[in-house]
Protein backbone atom coordinates (compact mmCIF):
# COMPACT_ATOMS: atom_id res chain seq x y z
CA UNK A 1 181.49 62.37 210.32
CA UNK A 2 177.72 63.27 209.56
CA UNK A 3 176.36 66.01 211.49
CA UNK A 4 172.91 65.21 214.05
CA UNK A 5 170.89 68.04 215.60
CA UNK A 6 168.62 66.29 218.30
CA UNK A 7 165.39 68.65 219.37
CA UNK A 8 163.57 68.26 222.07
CA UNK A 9 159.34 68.19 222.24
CA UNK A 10 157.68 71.38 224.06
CA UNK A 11 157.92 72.36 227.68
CA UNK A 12 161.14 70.10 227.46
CA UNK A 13 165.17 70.69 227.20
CA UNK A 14 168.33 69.50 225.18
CA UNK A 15 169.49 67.92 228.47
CA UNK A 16 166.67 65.18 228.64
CA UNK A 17 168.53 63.93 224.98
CA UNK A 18 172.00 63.73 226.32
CA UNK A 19 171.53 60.00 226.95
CA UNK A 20 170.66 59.51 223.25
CA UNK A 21 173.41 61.76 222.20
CA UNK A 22 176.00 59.93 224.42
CA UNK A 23 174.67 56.42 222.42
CA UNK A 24 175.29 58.11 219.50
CA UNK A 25 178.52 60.20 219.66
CA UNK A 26 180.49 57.39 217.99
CA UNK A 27 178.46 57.70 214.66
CA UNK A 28 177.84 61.30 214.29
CA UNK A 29 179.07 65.10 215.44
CA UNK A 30 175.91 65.46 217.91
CA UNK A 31 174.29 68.81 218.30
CA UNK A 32 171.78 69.73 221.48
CA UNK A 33 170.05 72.77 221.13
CA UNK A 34 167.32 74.45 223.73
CA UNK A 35 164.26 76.29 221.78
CA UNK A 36 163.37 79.76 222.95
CA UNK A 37 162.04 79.74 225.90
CA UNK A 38 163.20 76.25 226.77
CA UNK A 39 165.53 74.68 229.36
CA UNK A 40 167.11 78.06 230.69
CA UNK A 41 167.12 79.63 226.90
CA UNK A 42 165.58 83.03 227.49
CA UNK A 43 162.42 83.73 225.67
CA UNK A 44 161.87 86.43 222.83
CA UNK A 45 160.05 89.39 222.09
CA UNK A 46 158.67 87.00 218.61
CA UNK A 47 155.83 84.92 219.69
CA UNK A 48 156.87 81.30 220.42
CA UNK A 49 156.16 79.56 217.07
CA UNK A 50 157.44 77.03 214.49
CA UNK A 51 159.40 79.13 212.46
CA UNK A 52 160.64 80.54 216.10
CA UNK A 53 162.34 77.24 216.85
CA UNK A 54 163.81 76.32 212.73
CA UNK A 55 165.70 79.78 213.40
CA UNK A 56 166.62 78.54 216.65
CA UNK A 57 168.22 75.02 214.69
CA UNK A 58 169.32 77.15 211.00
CA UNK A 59 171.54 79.29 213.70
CA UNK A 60 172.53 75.98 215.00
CA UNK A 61 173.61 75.25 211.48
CA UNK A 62 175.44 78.33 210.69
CA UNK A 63 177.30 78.51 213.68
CA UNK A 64 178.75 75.03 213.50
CA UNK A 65 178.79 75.41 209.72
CA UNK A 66 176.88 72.62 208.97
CA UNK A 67 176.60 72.28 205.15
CA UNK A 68 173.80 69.82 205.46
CA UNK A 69 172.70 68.37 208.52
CA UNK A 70 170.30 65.33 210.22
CA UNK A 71 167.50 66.28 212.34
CA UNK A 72 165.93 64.09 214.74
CA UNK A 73 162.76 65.54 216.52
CA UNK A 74 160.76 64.68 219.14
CA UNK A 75 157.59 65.88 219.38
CA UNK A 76 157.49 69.50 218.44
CA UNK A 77 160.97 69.25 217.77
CA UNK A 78 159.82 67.15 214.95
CA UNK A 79 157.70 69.62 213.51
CA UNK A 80 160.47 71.66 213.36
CA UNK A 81 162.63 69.27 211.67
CA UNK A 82 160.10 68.89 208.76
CA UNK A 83 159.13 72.84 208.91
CA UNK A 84 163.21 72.99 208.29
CA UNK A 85 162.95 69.94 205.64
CA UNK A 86 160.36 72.14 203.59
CA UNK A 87 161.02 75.47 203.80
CA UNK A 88 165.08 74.99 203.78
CA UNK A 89 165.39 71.75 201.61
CA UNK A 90 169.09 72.74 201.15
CA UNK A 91 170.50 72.30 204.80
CA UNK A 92 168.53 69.60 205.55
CA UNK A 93 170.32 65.41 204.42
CA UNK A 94 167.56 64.01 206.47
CA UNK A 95 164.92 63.85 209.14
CA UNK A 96 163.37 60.95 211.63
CA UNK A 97 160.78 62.45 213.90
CA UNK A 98 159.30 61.00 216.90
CA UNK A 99 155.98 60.97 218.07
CA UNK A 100 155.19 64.20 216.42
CA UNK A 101 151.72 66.00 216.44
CA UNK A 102 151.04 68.67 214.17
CA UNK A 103 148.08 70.47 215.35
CA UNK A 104 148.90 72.40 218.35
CA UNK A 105 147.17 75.28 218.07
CA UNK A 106 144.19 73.15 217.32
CA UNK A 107 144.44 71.32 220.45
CA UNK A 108 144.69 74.93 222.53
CA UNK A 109 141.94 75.96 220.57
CA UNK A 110 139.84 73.06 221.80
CA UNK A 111 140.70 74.18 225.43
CA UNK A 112 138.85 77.60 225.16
């Protein structure tokens, strides 16, 4: 059975994908994971960031040692799918992102 890591979008928590995990237990070994700082995780000294959160899913990998795994993201959970998908090509079969935005510090730049 193929291996799915589901991530949630920012501010938000693994538990609000256990619904889509439930529908889709039958077809794959589901993984939930909370980002730093997210859903009762604690956060880090290391700035929240990007490459922050792909540590957060390659220990997700290791642990579970997932040879090569599916990511679906939502939100900034798909930005770190395709952060993974580029800068560790190898652990990565494939990636479907949802309503991902890619310029966040742009937006809280914006907001000064």
């Amino acid at each position: 059975m193929q291996h799915l890591i589901l991530l949630h979008g920012a501010i938000g928590a693994k538990s609000q994908l256990e619904a889509l995990a439930d529908e889709l237990s039958n077809e794959f070994k589901i993984h939930l994971i909370n980002f730093s700082g997210h859903g009762g995780k604690p956060m880090t000294e290391t700035k929240l960031s990007i490459a922050l959160f792909a540590d957060d899913v390659l220990d997700c990998i290791e642990k579970n040692r997932i040879v090569r795994a599916n990511i679906f993201g939502y939100s900034v959970g798909g930005y770190v799918a395709v952060y993974i998908a580029k800068y560790r090509p190898v652990k990565v079969n494939r990636i479907i992102t949802l309503a991902t935005k890619f310029y966040w510090m742009k937006l809280l730049q914006l907001k000064k």
